[in-house]
PDB file of N, CA and C in Angstrom:
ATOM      1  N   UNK A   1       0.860  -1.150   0.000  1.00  0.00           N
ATOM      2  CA  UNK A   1       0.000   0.000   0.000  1.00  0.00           C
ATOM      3  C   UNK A   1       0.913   1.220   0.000  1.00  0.00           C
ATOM      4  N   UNK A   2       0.534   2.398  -0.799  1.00  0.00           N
ATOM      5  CA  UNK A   2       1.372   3.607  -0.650  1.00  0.00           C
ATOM      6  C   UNK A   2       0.155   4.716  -0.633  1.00  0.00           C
ATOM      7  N   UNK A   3       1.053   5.895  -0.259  1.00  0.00           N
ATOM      8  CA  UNK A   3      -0.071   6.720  -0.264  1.00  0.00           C
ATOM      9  C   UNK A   3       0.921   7.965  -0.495  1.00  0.00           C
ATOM     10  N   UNK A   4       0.779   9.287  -0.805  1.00  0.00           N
ATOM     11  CA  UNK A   4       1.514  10.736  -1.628  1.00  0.00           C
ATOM     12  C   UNK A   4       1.063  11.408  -0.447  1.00  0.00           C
ATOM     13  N   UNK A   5       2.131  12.693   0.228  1.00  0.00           N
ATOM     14  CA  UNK A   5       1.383  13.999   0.660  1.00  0.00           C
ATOM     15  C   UNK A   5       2.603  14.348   0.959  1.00  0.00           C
ATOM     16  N   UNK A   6       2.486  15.246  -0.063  1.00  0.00           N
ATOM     17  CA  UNK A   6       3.048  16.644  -0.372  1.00  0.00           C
ATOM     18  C   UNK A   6       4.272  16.019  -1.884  1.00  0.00           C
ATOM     19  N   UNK A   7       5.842  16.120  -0.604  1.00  0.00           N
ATOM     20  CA  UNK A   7       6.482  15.370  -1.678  1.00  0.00           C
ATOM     21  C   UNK A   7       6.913  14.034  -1.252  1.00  0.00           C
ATOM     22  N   UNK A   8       6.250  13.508  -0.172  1.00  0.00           N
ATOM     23  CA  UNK A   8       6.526  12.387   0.604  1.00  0.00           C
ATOM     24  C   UNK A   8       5.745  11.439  -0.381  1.00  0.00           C
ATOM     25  N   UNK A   9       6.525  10.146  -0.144  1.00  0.00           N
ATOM     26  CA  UNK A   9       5.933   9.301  -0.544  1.00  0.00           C
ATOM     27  C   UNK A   9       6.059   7.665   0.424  1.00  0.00           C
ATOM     28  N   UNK A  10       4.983   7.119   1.373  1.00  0.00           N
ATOM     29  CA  UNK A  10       5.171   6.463   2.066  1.00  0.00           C
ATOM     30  C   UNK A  10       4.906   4.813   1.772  1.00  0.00           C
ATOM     31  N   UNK A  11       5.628   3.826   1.567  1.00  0.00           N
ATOM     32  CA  UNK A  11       5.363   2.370   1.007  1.00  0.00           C
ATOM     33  C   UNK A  11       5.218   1.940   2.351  1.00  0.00           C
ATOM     34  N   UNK A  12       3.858   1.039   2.280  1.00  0.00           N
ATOM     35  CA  UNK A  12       3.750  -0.440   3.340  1.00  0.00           C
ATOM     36  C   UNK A  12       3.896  -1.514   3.167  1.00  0.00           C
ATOM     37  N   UNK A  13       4.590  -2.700   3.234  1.00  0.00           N
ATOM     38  CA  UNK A  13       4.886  -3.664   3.060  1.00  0.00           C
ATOM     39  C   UNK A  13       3.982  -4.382   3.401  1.00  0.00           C
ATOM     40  N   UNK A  14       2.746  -5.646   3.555  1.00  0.00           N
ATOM     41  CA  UNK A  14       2.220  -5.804   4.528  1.00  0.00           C
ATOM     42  C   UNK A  14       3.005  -6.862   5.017  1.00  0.00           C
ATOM     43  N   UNK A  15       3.382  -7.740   3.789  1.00  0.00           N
ATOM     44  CA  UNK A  15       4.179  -9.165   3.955  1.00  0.00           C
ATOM     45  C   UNK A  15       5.473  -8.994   4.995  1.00  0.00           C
ATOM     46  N   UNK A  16       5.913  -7.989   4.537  1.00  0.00           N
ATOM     47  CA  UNK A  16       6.904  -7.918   5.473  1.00  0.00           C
ATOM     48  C   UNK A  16       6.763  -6.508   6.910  1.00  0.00           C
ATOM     49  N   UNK A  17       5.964  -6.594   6.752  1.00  0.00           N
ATOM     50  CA  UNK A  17       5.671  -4.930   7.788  1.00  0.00           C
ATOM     51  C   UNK A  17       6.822  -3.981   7.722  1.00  0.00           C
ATOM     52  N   UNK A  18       7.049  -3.647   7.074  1.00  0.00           N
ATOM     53  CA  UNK A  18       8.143  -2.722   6.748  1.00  0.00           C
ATOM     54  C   UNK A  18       7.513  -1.104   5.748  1.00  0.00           C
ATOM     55  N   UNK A  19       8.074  -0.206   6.670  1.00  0.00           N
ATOM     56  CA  UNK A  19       7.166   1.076   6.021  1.00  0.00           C
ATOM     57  C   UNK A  19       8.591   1.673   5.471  1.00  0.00           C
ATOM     58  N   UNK A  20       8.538   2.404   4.222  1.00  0.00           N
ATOM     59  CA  UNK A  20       9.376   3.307   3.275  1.00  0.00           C
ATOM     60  C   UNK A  20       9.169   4.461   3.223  1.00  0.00           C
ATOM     61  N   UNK A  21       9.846   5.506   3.395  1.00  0.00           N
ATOM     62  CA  UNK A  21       9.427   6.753   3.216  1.00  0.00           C
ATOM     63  C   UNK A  21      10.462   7.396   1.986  1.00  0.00           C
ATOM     64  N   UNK A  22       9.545   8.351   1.065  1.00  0.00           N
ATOM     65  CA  UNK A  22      11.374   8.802  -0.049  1.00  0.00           C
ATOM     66  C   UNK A  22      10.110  10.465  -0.173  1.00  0.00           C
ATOM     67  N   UNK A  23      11.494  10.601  -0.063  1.00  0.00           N
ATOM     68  CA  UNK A  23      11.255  12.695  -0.324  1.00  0.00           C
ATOM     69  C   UNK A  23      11.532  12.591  -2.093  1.00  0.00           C
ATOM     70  N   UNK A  24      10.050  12.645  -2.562  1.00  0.00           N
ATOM     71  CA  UNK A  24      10.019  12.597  -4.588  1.00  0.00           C
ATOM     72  C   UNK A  24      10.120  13.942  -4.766  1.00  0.00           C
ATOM     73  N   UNK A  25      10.548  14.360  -4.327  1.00  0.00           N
ATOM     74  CA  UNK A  25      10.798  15.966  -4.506  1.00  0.00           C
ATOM     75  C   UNK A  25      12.197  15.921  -5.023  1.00  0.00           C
ATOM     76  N   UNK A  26      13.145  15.452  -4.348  1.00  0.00           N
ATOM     77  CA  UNK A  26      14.747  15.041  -3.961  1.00  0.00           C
ATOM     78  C   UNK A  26      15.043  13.811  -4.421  1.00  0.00           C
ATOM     79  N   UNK A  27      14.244  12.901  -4.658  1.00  0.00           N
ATOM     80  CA  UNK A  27      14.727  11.468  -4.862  1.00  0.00           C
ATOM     81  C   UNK A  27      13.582  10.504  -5.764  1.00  0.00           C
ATOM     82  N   UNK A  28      13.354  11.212  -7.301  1.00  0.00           N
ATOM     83  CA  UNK A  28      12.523  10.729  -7.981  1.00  0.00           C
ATOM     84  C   UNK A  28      12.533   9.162  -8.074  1.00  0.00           C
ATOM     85  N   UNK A  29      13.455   8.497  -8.013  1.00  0.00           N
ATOM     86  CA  UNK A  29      13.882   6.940  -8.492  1.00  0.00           C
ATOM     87  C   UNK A  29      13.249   6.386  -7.350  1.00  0.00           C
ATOM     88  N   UNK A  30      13.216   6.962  -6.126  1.00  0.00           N
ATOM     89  CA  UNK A  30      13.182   6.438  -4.983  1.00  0.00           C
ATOM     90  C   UNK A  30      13.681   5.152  -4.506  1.00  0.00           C
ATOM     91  N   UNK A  31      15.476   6.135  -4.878  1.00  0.00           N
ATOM     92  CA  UNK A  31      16.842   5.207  -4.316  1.00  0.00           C
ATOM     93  C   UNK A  31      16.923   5.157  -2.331  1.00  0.00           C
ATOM     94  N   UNK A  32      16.809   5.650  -1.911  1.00  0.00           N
ATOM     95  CA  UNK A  32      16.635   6.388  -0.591  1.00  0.00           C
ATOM     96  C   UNK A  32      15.458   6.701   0.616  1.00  0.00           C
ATOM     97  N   UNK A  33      15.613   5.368   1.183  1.00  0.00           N
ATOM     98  CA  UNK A  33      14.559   5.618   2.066  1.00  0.00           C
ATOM     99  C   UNK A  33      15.068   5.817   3.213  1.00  0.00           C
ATOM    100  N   UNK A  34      14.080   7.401   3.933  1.00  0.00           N
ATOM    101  CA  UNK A  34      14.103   7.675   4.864  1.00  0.00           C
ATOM    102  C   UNK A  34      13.429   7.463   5.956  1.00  0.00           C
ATOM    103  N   UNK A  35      12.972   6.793   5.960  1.00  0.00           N
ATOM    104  CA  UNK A  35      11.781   6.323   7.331  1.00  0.00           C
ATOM    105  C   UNK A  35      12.685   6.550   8.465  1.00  0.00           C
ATOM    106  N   UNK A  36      13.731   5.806   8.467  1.00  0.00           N
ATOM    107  CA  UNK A  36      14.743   5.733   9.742  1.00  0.00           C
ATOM    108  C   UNK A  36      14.631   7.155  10.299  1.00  0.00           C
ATOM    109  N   UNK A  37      15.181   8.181   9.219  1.00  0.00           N
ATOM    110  CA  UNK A  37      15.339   9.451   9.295  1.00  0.00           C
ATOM    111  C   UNK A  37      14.103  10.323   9.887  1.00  0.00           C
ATOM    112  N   UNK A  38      12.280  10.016   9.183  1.00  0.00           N
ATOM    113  CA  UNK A  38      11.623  10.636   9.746  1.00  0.00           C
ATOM    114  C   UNK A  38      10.520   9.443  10.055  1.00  0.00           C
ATOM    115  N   UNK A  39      10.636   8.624  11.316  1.00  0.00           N
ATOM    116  CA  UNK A  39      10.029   7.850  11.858  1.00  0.00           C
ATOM    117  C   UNK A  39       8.983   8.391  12.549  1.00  0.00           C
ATOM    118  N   UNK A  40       8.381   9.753  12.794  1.00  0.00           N
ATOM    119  CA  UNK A  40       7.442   9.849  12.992  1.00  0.00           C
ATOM    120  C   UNK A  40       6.363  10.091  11.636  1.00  0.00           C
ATOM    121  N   UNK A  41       6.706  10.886  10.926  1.00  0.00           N
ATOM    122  CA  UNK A  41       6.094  11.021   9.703  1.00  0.00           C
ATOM    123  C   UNK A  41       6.169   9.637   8.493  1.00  0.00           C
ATOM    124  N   UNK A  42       6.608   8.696   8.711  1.00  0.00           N
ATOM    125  CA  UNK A  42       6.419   7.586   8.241  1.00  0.00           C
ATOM    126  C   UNK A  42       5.286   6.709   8.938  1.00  0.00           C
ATOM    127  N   UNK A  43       5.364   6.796  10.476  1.00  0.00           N
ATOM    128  CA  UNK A  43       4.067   5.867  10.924  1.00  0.00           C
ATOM    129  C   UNK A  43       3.044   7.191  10.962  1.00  0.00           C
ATOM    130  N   UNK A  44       2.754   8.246  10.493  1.00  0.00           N
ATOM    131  CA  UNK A  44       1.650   8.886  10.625  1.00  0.00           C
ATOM    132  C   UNK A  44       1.230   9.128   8.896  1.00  0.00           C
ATOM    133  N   UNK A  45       1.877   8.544   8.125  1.00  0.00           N
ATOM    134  CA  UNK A  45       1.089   8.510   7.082  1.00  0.00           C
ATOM    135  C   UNK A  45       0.562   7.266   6.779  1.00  0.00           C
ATOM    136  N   UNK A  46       1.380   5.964   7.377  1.00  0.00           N
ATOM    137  CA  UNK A  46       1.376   4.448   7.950  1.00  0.00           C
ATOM    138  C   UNK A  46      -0.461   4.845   8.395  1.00  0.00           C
ATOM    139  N   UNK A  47      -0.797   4.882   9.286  1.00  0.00           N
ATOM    140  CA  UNK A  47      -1.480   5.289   9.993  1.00  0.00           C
ATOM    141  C   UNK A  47      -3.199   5.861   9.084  1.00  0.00           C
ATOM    142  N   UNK A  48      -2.652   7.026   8.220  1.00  0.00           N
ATOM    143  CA  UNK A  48      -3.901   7.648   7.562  1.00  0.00           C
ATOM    144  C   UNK A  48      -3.918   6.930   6.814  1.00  0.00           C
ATOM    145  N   UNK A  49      -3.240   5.952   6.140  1.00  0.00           N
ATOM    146  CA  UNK A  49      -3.335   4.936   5.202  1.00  0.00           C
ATOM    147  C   UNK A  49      -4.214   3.835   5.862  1.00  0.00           C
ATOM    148  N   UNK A  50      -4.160   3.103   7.016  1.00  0.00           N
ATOM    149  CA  UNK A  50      -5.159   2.335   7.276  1.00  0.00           C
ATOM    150  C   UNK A  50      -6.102   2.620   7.660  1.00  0.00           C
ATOM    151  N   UNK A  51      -6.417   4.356   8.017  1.00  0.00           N
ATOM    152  CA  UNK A  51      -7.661   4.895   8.858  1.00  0.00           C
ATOM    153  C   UNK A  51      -8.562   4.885   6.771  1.00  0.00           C
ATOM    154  N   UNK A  52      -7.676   5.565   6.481  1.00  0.00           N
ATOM    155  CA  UNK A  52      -8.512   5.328   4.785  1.00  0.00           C
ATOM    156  C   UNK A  52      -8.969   3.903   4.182  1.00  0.00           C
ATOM    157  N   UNK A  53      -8.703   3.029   4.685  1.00  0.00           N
ATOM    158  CA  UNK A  53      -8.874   1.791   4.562  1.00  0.00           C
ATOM    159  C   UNK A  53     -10.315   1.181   5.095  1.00  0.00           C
ATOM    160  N   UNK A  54     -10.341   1.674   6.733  1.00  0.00           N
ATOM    161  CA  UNK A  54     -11.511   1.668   7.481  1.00  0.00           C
ATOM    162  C   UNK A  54     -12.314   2.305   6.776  1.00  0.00           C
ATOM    163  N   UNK A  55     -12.055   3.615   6.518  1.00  0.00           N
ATOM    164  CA  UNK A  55     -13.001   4.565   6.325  1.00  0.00           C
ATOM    165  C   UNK A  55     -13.996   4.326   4.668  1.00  0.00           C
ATOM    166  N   UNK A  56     -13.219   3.517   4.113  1.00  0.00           N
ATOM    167  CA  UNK A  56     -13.740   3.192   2.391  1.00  0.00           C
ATOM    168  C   UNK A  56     -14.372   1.904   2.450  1.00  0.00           C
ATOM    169  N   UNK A  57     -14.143   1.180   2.986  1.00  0.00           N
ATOM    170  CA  UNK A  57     -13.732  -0.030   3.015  1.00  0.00           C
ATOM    171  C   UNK A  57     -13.537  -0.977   1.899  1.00  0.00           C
ATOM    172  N   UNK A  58     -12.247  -0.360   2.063  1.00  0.00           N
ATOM    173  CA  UNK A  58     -11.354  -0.529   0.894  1.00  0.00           C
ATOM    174  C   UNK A  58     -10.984  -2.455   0.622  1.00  0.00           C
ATOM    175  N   UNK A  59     -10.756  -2.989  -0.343  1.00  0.00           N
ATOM    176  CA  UNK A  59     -10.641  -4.396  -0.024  1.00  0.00           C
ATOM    177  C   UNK A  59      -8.912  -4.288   0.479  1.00  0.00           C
ATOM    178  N   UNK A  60      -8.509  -5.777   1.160  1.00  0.00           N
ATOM    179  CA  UNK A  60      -7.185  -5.712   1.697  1.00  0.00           C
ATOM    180  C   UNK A  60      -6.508  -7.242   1.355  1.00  0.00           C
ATOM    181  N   UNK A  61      -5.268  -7.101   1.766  1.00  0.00           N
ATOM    182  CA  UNK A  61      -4.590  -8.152   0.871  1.00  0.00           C
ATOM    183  C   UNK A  61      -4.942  -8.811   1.887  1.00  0.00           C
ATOM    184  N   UNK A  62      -4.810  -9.896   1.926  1.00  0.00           N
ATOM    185  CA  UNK A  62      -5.070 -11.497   2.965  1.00  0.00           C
ATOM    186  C   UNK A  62      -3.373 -12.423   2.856  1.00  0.00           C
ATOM    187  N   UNK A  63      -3.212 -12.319   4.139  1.00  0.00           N
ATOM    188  CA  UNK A  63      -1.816 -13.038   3.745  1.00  0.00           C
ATOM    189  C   UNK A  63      -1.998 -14.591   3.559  1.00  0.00           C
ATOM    190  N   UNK A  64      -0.990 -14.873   2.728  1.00  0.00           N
ATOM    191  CA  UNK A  64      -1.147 -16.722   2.410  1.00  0.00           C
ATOM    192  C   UNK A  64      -0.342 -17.100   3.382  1.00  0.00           C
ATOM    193  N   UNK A  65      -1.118 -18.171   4.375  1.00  0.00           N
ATOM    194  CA  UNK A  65      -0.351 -18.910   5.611  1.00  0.00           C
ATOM    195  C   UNK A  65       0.217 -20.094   5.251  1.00  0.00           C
ATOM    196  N   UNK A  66       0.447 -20.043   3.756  1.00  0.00           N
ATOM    197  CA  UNK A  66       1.328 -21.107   2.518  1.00  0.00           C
ATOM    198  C   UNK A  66       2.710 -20.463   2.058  1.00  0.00           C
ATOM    199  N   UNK A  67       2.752 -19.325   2.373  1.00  0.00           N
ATOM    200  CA  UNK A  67       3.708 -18.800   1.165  1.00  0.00           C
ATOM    201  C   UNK A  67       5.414 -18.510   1.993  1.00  0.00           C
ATOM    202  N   UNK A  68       5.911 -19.066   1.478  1.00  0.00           N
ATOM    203  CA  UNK A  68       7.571 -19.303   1.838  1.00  0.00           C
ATOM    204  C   UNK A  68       8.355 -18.335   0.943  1.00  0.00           C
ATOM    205  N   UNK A  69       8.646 -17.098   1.643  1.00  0.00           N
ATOM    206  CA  UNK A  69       9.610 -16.026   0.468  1.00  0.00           C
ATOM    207  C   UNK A  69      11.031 -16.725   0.297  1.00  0.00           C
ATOM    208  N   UNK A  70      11.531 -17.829   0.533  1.00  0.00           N
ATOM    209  CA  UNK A  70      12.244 -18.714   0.473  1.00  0.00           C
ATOM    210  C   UNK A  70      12.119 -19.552  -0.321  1.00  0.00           C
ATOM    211  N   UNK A  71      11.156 -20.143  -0.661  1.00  0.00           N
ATOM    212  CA  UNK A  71      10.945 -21.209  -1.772  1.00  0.00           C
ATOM    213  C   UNK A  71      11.298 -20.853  -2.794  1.00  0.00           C
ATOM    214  N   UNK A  72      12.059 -21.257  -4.100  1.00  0.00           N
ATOM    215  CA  UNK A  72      12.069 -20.711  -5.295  1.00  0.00           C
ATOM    216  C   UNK A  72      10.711 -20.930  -6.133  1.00  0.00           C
ATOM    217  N   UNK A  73      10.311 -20.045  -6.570  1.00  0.00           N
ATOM    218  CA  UNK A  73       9.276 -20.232  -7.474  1.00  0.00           C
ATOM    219  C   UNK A  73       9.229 -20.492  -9.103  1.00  0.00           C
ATOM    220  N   UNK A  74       9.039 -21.205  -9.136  1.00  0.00           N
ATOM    221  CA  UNK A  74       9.629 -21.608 -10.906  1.00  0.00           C
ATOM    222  C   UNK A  74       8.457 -21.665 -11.793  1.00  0.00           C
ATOM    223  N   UNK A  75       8.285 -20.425 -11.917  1.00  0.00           N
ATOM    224  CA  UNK A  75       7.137 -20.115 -12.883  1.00  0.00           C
ATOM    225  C   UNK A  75       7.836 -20.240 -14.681  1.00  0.00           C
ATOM    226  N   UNK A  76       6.698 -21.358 -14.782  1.00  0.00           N
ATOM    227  CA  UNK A  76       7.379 -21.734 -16.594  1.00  0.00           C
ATOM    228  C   UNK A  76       5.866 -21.571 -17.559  1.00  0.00           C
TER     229      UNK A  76
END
């Protein structure tokens, strides 16, 4: 899940719970994540992202209690 405000741009992982933050103002490729850097403004867009979720009710990913990010997957 991601969500834009301003020139922030915040990624949620769900699989891995891991949140991204990149200033697209400064860092179009979005080589550079700052979350570390602004850990409050990463879980408060974290945050309006799932209150928007509630609030739509938006559909949501379902994790597979099958899936091994370890396994090779050999899609032919």
């Amino acid at each position: 899940m991601w969500m834009r405000r301003g020139k922030w741009k915040m990624i949620y992982a769900f699989v891995d719970d891991v949140v991204e933050l990149y200033d697209i103002e400064n860092d179009l490729s979005e080589e550079h994540n700052v979350a570390s850097e602004r850990p409050e403004l990463a879980e408060e867009m974290k945050a309006a992202a799932f209150r928007w979720l509630e609030e739509t009710d938006a559909p949501r990913m379902i994790p597979n209690p099958d899936f091994n990010p370890a396994q090779e997957l050999n899609y032919r």
